[in-house]
N, C-alpha and C. Protein backbone atom coordinates (compact mmCIF):
# COMPACT_ATOMS: atom_id res chain seq x y z
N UNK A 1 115.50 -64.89 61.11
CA UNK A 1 114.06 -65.02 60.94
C UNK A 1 113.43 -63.67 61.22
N UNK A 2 112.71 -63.32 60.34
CA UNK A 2 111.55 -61.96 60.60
C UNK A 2 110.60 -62.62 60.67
N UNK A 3 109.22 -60.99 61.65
CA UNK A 3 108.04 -61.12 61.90
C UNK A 3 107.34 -61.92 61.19
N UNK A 4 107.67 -62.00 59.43
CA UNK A 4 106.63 -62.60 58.84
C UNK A 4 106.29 -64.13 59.01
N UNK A 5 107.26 -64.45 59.48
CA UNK A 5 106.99 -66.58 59.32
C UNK A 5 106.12 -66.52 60.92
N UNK A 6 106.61 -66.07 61.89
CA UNK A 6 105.74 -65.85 63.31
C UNK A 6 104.52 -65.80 62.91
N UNK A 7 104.57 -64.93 62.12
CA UNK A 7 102.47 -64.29 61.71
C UNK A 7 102.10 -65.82 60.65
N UNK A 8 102.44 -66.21 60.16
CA UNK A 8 101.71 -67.43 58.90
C UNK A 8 101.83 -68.25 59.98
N UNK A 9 102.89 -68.95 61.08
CA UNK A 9 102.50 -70.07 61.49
C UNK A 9 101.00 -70.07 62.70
N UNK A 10 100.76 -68.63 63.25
CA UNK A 10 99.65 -68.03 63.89
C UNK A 10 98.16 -68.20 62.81
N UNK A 11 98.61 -68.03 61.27
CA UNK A 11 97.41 -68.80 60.44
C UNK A 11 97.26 -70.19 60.60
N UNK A 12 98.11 -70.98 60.47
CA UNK A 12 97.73 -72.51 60.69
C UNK A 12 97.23 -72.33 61.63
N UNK A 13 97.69 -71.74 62.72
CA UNK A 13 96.67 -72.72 63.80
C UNK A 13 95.27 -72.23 63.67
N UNK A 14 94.75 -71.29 63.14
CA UNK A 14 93.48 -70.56 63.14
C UNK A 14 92.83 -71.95 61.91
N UNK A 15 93.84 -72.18 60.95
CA UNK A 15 93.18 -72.77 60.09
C UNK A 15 92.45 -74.44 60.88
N UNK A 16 92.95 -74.56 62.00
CA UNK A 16 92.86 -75.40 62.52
C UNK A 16 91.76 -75.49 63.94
N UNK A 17 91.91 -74.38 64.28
CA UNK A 17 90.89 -74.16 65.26
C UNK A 17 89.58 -73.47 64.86
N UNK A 18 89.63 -72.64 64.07
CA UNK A 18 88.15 -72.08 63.95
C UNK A 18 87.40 -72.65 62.70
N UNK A 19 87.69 -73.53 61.82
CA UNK A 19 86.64 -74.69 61.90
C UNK A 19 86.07 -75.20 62.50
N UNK A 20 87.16 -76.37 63.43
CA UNK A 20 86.83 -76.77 64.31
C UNK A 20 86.01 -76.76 65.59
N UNK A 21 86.02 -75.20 66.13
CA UNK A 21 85.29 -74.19 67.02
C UNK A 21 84.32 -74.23 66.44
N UNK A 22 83.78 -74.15 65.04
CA UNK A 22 82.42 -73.28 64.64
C UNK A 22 81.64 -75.07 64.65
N UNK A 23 82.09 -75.97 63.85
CA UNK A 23 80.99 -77.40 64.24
C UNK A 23 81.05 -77.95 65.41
N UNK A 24 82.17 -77.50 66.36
CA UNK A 24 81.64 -77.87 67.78
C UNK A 24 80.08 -76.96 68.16
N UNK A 25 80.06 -75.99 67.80
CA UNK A 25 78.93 -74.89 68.65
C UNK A 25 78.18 -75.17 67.47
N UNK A 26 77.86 -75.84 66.19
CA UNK A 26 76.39 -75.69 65.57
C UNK A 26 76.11 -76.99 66.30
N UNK A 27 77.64 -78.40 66.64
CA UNK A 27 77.23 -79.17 66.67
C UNK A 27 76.65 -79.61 67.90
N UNK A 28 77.08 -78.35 69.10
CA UNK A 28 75.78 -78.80 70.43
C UNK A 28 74.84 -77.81 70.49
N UNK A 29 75.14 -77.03 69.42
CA UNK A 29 73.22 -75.98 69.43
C UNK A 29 72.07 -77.40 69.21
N UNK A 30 72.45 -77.99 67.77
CA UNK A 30 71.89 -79.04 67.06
C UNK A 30 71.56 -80.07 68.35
N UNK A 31 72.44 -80.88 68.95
CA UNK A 31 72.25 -81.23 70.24
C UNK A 31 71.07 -81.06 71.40
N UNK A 32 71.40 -79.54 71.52
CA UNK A 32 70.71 -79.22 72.80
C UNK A 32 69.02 -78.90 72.31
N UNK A 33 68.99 -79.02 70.81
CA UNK A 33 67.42 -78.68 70.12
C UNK A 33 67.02 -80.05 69.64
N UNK A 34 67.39 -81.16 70.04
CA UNK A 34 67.17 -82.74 69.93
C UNK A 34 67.70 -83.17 68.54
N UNK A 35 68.68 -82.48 67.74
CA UNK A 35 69.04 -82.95 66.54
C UNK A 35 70.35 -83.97 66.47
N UNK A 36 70.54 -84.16 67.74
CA UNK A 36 71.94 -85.21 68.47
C UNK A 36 71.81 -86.27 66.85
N UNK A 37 72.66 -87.18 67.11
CA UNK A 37 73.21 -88.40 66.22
C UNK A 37 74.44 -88.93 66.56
N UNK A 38 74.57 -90.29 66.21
CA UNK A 38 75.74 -91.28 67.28
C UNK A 38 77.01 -90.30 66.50
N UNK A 39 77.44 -90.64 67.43
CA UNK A 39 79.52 -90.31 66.44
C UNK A 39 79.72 -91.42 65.72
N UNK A 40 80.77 -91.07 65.18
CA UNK A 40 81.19 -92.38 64.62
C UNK A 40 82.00 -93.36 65.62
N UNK A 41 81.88 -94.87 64.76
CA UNK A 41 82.47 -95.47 65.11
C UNK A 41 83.88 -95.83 65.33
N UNK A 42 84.81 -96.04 66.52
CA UNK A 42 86.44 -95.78 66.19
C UNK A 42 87.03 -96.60 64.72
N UNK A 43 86.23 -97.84 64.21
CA UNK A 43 87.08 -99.04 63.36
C UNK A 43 86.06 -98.42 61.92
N UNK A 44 85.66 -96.68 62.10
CA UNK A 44 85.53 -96.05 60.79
C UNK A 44 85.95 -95.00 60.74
N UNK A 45 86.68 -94.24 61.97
CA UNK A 45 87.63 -93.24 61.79
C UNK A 45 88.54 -92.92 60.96
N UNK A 46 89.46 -93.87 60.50
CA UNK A 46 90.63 -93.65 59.70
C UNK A 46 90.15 -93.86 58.47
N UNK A 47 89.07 -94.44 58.17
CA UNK A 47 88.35 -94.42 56.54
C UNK A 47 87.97 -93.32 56.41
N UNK A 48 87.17 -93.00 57.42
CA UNK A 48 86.29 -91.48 56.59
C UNK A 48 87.46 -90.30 56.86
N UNK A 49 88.73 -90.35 57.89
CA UNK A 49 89.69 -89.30 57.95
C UNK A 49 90.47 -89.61 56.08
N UNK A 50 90.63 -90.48 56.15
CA UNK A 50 91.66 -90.53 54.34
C UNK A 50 90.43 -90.48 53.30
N UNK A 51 88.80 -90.43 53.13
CA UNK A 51 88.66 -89.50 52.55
C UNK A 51 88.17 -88.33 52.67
N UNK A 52 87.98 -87.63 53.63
CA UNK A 52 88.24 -86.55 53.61
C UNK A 52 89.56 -86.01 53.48
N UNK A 53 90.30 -86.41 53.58
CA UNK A 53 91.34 -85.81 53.03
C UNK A 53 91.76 -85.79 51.26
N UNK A 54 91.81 -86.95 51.15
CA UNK A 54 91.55 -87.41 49.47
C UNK A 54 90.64 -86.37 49.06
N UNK A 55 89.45 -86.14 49.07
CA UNK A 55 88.26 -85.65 48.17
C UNK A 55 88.37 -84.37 47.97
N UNK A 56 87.75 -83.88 49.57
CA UNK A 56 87.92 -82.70 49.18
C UNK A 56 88.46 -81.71 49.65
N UNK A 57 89.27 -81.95 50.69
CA UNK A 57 90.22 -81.02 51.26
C UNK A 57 91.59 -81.50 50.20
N UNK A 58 92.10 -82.38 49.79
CA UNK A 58 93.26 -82.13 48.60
C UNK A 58 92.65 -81.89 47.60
N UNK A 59 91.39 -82.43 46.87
CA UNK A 59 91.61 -82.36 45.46
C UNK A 59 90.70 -81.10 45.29
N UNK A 60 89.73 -80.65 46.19
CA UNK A 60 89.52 -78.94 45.72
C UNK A 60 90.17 -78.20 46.09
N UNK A 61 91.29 -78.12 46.81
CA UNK A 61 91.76 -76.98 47.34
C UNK A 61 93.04 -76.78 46.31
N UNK A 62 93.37 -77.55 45.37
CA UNK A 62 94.42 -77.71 44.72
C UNK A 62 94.13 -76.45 43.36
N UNK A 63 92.60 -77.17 43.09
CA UNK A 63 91.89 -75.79 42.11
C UNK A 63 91.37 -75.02 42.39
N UNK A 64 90.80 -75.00 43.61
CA UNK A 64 89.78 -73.74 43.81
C UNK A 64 91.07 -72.61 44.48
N UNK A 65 92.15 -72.88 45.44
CA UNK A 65 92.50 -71.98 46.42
C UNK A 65 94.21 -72.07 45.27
N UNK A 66 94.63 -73.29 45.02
CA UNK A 66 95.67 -73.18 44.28
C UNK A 66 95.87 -72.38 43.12
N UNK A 67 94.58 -72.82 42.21
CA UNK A 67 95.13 -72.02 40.58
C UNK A 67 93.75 -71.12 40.67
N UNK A 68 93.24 -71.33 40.93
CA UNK A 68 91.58 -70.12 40.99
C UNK A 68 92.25 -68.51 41.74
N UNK A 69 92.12 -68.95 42.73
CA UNK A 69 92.27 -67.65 43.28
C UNK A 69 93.43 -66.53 43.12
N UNK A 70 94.74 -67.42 43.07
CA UNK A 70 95.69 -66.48 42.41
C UNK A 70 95.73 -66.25 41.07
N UNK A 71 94.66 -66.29 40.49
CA UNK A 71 94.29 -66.34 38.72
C UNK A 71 93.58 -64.82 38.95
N UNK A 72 92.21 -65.01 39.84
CA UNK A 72 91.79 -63.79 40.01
C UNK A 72 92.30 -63.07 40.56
N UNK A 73 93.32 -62.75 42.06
CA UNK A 73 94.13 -62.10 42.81
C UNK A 73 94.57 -61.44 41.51
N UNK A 74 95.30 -61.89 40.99
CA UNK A 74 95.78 -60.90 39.53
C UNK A 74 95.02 -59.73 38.47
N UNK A 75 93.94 -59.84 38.73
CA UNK A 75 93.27 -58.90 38.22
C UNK A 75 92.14 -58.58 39.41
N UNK A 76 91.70 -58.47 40.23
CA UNK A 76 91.28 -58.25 41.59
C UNK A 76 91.68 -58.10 42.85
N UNK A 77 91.06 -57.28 43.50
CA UNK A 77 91.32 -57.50 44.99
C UNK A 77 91.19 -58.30 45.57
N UNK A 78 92.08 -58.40 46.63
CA UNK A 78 91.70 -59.81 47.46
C UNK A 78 90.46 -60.41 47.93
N UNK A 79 89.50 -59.23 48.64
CA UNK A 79 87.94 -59.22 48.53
C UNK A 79 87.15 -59.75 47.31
N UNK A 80 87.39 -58.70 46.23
CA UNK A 80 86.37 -59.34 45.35
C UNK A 80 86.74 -60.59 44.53
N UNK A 81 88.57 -61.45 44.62
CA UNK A 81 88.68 -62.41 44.44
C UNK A 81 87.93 -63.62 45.51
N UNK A 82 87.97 -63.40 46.39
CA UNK A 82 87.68 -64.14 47.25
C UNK A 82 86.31 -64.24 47.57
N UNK A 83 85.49 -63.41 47.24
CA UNK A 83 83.81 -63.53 46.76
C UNK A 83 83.73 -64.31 45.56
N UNK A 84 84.02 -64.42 44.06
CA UNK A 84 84.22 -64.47 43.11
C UNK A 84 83.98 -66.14 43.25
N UNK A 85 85.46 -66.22 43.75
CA UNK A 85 85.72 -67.73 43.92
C UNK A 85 84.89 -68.58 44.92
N UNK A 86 84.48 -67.72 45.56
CA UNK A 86 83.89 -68.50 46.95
C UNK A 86 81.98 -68.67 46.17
N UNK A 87 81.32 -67.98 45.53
CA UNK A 87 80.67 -68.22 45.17
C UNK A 87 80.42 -69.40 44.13
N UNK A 88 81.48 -69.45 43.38
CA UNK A 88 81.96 -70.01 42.37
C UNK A 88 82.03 -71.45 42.72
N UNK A 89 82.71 -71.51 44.07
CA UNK A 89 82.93 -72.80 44.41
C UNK A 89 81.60 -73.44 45.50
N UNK A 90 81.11 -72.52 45.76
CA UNK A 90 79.19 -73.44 46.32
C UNK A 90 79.00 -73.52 45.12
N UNK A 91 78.49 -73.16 43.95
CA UNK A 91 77.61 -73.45 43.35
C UNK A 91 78.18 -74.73 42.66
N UNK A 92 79.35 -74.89 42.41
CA UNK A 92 80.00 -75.86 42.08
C UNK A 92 79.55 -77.63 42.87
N UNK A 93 79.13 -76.93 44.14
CA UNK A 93 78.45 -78.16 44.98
C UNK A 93 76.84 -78.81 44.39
N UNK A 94 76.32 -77.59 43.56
CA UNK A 94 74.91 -78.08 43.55
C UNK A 94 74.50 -79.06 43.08
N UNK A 95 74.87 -79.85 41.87
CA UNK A 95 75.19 -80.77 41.44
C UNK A 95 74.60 -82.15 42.51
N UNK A 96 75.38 -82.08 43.60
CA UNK A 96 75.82 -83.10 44.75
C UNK A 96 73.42 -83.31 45.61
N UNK A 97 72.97 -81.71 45.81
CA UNK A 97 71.76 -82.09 45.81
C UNK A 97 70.42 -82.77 44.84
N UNK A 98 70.94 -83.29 44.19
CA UNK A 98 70.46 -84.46 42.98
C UNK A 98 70.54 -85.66 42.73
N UNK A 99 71.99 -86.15 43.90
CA UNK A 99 72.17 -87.13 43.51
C UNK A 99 72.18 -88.24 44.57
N UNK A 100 71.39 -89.14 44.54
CA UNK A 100 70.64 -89.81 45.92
C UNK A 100 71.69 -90.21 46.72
N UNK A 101 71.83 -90.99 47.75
CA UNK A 101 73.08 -91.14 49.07
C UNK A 101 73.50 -90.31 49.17
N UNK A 102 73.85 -89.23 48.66
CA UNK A 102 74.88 -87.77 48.84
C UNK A 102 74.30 -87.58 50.75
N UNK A 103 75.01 -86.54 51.26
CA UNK A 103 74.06 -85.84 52.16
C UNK A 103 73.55 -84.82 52.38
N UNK A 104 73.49 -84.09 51.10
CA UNK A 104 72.91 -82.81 51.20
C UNK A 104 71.32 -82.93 50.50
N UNK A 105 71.32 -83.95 50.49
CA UNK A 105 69.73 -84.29 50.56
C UNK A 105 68.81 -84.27 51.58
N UNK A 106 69.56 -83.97 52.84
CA UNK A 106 69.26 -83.74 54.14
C UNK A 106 69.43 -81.79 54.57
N UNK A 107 69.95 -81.40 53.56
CA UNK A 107 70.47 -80.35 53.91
C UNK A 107 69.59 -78.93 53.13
N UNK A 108 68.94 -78.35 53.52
CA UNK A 108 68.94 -76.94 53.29
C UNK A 108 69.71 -76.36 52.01
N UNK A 109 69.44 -76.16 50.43
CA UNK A 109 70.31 -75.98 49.73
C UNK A 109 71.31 -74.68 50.38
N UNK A 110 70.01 -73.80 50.44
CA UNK A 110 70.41 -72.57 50.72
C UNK A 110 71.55 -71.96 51.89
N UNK A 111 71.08 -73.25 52.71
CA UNK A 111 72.14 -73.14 54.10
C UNK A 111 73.37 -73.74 53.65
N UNK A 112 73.56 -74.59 53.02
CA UNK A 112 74.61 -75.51 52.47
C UNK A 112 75.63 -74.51 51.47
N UNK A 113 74.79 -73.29 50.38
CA UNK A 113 75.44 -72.72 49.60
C UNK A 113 76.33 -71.75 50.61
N UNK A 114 75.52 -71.17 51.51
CA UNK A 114 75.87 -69.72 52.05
C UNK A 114 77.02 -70.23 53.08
N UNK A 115 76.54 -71.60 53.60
CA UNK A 115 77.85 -71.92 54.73
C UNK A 115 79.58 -72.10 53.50
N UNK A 116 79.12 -72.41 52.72
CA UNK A 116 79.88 -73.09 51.42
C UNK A 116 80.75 -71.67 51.02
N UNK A 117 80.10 -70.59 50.21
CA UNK A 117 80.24 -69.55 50.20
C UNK A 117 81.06 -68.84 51.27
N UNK A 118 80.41 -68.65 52.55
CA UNK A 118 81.50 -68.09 53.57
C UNK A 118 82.83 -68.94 53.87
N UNK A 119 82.60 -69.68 54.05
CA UNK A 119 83.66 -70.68 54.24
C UNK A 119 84.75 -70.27 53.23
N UNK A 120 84.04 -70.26 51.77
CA UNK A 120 85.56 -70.04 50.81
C UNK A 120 86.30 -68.86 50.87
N UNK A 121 85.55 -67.76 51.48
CA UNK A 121 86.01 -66.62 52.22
C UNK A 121 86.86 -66.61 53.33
N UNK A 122 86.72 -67.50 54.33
CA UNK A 122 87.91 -67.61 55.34
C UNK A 122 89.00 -68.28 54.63
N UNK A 123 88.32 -69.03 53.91
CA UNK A 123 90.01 -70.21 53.21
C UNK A 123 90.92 -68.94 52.04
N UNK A 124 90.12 -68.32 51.71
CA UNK A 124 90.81 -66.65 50.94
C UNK A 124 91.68 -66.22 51.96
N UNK A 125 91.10 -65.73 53.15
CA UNK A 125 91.84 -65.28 53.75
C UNK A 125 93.19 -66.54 54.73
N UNK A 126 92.55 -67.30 54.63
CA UNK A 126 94.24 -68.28 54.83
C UNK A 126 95.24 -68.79 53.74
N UNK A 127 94.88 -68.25 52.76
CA UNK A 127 95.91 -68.71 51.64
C UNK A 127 96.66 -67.48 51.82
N UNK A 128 96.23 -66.32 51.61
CA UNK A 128 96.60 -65.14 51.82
C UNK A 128 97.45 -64.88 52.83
N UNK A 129 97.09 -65.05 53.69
CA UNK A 129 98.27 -64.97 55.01
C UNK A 129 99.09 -65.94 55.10
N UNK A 130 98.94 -67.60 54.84
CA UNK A 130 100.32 -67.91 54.68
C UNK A 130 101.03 -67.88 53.32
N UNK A 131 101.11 -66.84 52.80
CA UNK A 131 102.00 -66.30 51.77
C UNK A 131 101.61 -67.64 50.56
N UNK A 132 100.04 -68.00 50.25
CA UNK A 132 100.09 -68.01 49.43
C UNK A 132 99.86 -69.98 49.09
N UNK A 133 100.43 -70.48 50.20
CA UNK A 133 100.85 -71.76 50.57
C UNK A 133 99.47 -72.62 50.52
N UNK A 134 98.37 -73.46 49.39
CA UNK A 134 97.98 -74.30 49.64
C UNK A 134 97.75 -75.01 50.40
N UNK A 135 99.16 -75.39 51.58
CA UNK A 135 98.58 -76.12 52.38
C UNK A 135 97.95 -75.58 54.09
N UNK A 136 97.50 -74.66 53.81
CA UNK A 136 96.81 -73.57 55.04
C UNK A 136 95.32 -73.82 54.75
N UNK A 137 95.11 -73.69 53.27
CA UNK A 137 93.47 -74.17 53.09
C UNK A 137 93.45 -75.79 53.01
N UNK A 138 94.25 -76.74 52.48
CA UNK A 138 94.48 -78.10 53.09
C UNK A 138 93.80 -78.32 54.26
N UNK A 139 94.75 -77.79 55.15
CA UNK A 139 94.65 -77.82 56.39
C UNK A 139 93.08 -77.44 56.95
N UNK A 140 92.43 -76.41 56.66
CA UNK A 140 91.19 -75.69 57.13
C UNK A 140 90.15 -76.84 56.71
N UNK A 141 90.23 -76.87 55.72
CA UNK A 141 89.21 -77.62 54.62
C UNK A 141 89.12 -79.32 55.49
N UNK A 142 90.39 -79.85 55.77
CA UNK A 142 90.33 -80.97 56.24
C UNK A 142 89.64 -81.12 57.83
N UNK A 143 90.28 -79.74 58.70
CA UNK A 143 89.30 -79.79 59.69
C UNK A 143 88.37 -79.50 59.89
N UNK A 144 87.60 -79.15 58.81
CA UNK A 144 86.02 -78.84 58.69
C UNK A 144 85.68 -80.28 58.42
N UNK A 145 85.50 -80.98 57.26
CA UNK A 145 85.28 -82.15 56.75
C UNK A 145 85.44 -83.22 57.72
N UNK A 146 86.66 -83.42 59.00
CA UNK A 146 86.81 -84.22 59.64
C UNK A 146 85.78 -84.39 60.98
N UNK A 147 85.74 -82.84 61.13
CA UNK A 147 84.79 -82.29 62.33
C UNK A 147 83.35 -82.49 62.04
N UNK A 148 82.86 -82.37 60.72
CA UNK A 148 81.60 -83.17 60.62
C UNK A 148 81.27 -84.36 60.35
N UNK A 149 82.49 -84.90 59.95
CA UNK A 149 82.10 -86.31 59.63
C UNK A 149 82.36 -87.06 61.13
N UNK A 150 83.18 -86.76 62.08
CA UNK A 150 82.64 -87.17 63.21
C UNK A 150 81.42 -87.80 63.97
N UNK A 151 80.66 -87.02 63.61
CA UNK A 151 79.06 -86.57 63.92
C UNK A 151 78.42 -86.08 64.68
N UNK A 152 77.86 -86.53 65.67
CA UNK A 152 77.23 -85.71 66.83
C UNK A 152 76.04 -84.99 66.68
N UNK A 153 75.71 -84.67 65.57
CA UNK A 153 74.49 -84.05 64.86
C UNK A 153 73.75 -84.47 63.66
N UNK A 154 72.61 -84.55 63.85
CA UNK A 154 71.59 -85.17 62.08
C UNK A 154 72.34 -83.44 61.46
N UNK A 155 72.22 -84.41 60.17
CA UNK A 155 72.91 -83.24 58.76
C UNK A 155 71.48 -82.70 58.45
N UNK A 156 71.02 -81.69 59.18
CA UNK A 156 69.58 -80.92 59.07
C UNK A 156 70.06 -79.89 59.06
N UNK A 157 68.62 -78.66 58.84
CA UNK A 157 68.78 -77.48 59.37
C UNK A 157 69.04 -76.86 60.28
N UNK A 158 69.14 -77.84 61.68
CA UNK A 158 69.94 -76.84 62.83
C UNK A 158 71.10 -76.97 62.52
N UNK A 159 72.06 -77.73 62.31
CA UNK A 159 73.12 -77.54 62.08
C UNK A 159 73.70 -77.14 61.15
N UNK A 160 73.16 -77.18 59.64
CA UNK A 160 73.71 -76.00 58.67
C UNK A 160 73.28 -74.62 58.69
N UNK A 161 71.81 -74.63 59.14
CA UNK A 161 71.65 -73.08 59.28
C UNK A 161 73.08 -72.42 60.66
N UNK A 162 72.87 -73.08 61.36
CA UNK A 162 74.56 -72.73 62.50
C UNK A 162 75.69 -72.63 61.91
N UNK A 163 75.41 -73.59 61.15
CA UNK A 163 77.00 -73.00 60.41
C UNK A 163 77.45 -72.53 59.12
N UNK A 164 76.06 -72.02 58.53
CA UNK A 164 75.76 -70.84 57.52
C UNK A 164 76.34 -69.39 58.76
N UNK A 165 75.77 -69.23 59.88
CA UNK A 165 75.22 -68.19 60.32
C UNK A 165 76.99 -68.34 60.90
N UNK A 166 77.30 -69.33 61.75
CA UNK A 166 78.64 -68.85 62.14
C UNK A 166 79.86 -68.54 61.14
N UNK A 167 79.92 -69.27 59.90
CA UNK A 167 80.89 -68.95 58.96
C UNK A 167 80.76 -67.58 58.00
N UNK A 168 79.42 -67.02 58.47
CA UNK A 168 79.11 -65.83 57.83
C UNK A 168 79.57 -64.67 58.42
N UNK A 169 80.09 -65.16 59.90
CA UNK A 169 80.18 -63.91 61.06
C UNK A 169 81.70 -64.07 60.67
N UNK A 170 82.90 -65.40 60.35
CA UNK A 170 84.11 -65.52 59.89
C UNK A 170 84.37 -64.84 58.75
N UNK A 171 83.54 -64.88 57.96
CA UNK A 171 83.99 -64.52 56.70
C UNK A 171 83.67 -62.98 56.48
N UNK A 172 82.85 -62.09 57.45
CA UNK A 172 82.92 -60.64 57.17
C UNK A 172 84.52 -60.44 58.10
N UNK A 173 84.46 -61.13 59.32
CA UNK A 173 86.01 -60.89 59.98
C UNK A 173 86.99 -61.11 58.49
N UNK A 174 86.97 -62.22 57.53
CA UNK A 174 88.02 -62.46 56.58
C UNK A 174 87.80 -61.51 55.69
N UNK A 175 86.88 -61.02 55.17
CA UNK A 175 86.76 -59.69 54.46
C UNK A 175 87.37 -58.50 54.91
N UNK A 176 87.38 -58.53 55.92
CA UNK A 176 87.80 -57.15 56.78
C UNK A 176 89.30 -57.19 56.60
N UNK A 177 90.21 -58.67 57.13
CA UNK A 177 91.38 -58.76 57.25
C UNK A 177 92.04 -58.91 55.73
N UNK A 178 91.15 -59.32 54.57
CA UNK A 178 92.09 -59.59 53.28
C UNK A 178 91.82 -57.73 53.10
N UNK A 179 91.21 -57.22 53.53
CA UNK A 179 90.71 -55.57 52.93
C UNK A 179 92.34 -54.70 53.33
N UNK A 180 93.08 -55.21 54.46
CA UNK A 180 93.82 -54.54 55.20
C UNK A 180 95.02 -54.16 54.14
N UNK A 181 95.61 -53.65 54.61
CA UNK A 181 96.89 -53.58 53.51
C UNK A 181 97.99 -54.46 54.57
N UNK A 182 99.14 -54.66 53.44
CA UNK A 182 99.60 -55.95 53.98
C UNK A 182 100.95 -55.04 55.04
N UNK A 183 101.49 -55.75 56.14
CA UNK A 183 103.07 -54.87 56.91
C UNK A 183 103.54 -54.75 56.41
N UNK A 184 104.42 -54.03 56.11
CA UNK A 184 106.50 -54.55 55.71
C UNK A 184 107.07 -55.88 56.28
N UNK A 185 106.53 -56.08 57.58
CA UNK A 185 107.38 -57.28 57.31
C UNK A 185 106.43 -58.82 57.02
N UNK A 186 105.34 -58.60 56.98
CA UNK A 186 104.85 -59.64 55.51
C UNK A 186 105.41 -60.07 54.54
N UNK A 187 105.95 -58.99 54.14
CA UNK A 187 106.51 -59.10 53.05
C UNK A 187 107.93 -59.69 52.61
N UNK A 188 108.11 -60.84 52.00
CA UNK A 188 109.18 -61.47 51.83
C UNK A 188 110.58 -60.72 51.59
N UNK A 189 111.39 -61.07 52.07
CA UNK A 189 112.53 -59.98 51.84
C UNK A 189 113.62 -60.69 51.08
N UNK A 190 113.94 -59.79 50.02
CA UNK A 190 114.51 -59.90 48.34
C UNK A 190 116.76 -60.10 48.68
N UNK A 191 116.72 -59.63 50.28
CA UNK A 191 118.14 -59.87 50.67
C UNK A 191 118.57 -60.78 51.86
N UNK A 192 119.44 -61.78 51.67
CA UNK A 192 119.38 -62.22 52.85
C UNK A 192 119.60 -61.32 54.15
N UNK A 193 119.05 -62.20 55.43
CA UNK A 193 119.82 -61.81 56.42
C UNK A 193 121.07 -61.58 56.76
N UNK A 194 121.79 -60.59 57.49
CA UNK A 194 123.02 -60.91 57.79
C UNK A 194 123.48 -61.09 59.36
């Protein structure tokens, strides 16, 4: 085993914690400014966990991070693929503020695009580091989706403007890190070990 599998399994867990980290802190800013709301209930946990997983942590991440981004990676940098797509894929949401029960009828378009937007910027930079692997943005995508559907917060402006503003501070860090040039031992090696 080389450095490189050490460094991708150090992405999962990021893909796993700093979602998670960023709607804990919009979700007790929101809190502590009276925007609280019940959690969910335990005997609706495992419904709203299988679809979020179903919707849109499998079935966008399959096109947007699967065949999108290594479409553009091919004729772009990792940066300006990962802007490209990440824009590409908020606006792809707008649709969703039109259409009544949704919940971004509660939501700030603008906060909703830009959190949307940065966000597809960190999930750039986790496809990227685990060599490429779908299921790193799976993974991210699902603990975002799970972490708000939890609840703890009304789906308002304190809490998307928080997590416009915190996924914006992630995604210049993911800009910075897809900008890097990649190690040697990143890089898959063409002989076995001996």
């Amino acid at each position: 085993m080389y450095g490189g599998h050490t460094s991708a399994w150090s992405w999962y867990i990021a893909a796993i914690v700093l979602p998670s980290l960023s709607v804990l802190v919009a979700t007790l800013l929101a809190r502590s400014l009276h925007q609280g709301a019940p959690f969910i209930a335990m005997e609706g946990l495992l419904p709203a966990m299988t679809i979020q997983l179903g919707t849109g942590a499998l079935g966008e991440e399959l096109g947007w991070r699967g065949f999108l981004l290594p479409l553009l990676q091919r004729k772009a940098s990792p940066v300006t693929s990962a802007l490209i797509m990440s824009v590409l894929w908020s606006l792809w949401h707008s649709p969703s503020f039109f259409f009544p029960g949704l919940p971004q009828l509660f939501i700030s378009p603008l906060a909703f695009l830009a959190m949307v937007t940065a966000f597809g910027v960190f999930l750039s930079l986790i496809f990227n580091k685990t060599r490429g692997h779908v299921f790193g943005t799976v993974l991210a995508h699902f603990v975002l989706n799970a972490s708000l559907a939890l609840g703890g917060a009304r789906f308002g402006n304190v809490l998307w403007w928080s997590l416009a503003g915190t996924f914006s501070l992630l995604a210049c860090w993911s800009g910075f890190m897809l900008s890097r040039p990649s190690s040697p031992t990143q890089k898959i090696s063409s002989t076995p070990d001996e």
